[in-house]
Protein backbone atom coordinates (compact mmCIF):
# COMPACT_ATOMS: atom_id res chain seq x y z
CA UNK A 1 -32.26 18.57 -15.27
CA UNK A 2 -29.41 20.88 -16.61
CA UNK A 3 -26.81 22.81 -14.39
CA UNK A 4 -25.60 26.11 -15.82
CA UNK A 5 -22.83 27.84 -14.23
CA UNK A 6 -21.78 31.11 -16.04
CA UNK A 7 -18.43 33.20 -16.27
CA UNK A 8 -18.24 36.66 -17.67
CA UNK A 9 -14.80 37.54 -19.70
CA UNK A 10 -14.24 40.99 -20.26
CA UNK A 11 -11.13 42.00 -22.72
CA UNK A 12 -9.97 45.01 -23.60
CA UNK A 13 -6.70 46.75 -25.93
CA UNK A 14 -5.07 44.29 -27.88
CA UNK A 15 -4.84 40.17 -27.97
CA UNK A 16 -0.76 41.27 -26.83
CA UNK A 17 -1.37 43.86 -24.65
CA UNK A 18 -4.13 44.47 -23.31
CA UNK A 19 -6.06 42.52 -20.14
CA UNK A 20 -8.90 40.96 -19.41
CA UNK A 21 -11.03 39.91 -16.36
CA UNK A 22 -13.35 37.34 -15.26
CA UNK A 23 -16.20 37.28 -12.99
CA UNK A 24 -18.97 34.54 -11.92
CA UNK A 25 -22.05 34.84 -10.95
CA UNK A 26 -21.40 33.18 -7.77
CA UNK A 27 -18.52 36.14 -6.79
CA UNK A 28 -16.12 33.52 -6.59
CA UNK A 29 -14.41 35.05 -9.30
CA UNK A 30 -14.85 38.54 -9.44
CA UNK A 31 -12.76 40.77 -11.93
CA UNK A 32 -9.88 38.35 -11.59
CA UNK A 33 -7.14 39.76 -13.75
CA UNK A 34 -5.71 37.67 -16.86
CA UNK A 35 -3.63 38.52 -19.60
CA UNK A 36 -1.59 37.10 -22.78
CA UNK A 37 1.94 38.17 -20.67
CA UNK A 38 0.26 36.61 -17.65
CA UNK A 39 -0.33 33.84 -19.59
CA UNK A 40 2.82 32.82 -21.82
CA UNK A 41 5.50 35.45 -19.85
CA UNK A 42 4.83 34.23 -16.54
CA UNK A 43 5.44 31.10 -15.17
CA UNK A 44 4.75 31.60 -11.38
CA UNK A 45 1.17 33.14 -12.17
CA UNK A 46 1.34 36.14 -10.16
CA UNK A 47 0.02 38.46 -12.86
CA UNK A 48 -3.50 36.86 -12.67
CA UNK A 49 -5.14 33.65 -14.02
CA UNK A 50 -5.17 31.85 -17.57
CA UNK A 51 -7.67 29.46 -18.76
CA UNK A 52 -5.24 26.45 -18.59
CA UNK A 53 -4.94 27.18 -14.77
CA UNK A 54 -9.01 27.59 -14.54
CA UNK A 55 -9.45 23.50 -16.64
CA UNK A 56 -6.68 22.31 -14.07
CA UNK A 57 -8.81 23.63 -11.14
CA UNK A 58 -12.29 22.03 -12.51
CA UNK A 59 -10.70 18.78 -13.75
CA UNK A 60 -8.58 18.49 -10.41
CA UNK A 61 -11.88 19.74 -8.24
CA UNK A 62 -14.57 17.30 -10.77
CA UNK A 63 -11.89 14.22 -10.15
CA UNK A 64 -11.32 14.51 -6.38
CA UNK A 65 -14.99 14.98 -6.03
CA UNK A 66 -15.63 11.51 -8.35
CA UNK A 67 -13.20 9.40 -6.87
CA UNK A 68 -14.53 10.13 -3.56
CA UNK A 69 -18.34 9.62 -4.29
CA UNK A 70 -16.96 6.53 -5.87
CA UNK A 71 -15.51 5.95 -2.86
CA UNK A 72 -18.67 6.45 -0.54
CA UNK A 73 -20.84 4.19 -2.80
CA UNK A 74 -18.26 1.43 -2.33
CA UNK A 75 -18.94 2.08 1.38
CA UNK A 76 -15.72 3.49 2.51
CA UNK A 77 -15.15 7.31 3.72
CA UNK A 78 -11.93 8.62 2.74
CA UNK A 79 -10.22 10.75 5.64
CA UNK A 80 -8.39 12.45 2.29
CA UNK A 81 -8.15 12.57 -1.60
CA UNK A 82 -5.31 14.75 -2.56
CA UNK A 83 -6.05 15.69 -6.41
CA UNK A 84 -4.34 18.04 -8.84
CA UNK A 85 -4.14 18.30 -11.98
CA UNK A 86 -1.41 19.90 -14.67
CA UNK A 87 -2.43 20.95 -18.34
CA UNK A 88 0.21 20.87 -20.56
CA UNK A 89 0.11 23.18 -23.48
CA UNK A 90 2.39 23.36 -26.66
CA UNK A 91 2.90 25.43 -29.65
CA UNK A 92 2.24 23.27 -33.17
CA UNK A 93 2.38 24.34 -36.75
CA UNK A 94 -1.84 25.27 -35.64
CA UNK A 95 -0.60 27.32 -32.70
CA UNK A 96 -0.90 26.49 -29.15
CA UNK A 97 -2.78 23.59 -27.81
CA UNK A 98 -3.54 21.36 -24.84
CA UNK A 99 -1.87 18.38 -26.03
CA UNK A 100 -1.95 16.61 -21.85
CA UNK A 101 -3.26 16.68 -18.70
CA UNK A 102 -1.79 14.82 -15.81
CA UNK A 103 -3.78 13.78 -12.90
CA UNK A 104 -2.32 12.82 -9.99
CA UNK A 105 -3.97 11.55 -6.87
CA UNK A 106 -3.16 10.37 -3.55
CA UNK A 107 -5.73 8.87 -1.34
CA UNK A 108 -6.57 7.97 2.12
CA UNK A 109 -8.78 5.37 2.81
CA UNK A 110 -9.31 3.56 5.96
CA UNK A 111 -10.54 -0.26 5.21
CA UNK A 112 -10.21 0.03 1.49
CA UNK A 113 -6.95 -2.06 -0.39
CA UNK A 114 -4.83 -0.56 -2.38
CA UNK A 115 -6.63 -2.69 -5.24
CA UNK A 116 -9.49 -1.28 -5.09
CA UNK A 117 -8.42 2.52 -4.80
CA UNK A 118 -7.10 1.99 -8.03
CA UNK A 119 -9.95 0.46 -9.60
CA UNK A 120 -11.97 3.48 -8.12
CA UNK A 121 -9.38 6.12 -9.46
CA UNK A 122 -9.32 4.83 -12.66
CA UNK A 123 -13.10 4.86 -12.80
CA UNK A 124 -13.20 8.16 -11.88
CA UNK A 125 -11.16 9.37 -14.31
CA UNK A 126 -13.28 8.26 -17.06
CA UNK A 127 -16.13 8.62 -15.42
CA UNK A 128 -15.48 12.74 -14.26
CA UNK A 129 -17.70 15.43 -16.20
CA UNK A 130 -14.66 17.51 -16.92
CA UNK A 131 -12.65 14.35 -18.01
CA UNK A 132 -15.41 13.35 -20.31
CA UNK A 133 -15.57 16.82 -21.66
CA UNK A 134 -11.40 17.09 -22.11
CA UNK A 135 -11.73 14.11 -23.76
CA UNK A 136 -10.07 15.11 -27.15
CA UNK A 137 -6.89 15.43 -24.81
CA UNK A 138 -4.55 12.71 -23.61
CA UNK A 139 -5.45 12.36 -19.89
CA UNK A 140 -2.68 10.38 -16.97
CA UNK A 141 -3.00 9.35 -14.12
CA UNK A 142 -0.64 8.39 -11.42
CA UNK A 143 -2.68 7.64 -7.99
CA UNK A 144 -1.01 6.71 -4.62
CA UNK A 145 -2.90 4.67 -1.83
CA UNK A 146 -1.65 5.85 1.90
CA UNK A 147 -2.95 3.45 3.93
CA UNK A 148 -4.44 4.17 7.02
């Protein structure tokens, strides 16, 4: 069985000055702004989105959603898992690149031991779709255990 999920990019003027937009097919997105100042000239991210912003949100959303099934099969229910995720990019004799992403993860698990949180994080991280497809990338992880 294969999932598709589909996002239109529309560009137009130049790579420096012109703008682009994205839409989904699900509306979620729907001719959210991006551009190159938006992406390199503006740190808070009011101007619109960038791609590195859009991989944080899928690997942050893919890990949360991993650790916790991970979580449910080793019959626990977490009240929360608290996921984000930051991609660091750099400029390199190539240009830019992704060169990290940091995961961080706090988690809230009534019954479970810190022990085994961990395990379970860990697992999920290698074990995530989006992690698996970053994969070329160095990927941390710090994870927390709050327990209950």
């Amino acid at each position: 069985m294969a999932i598709k999920r589909k996002v239109n990019a529309v560009w137009t003027g130049s790579g420096f000055e012109g703008q682009g937009s994205l839409s989904s097919s699900n509306q979620f997105f729907k001719e959210t702004p991006y551009s190159f100042k938006g992406r390199f000239e503006n740190e808070d991210g009011t101007l619109g989105t960038n791609p590195e912003e859009l991989i944080a949100a899928a690997h942050a959303g893919c890990y949360a959603m991993a650790l916790s099934v991970g979580i449910s099969k080793a019959g626990f229910e977490a009240k929360k898992v608290d996921a984000n995720a930051t991609v660091i990019m750099e400029k390199g004799e190539a240009g830019f690149s992704i060169s990290e992403i940091q995961l961080h993860v706090e988690g809230n698990v009534p019954g479970m031991d810190e022990a085994q949180f961990m395990e379970l994080a860990k697992g999920a991280k290698a074990g995530c779709p989006v992690s698996r497809a970053l994969g070329a990338v160095n990927i941390t992880l710090e994870a927390k255990f709050v327990s209950a």
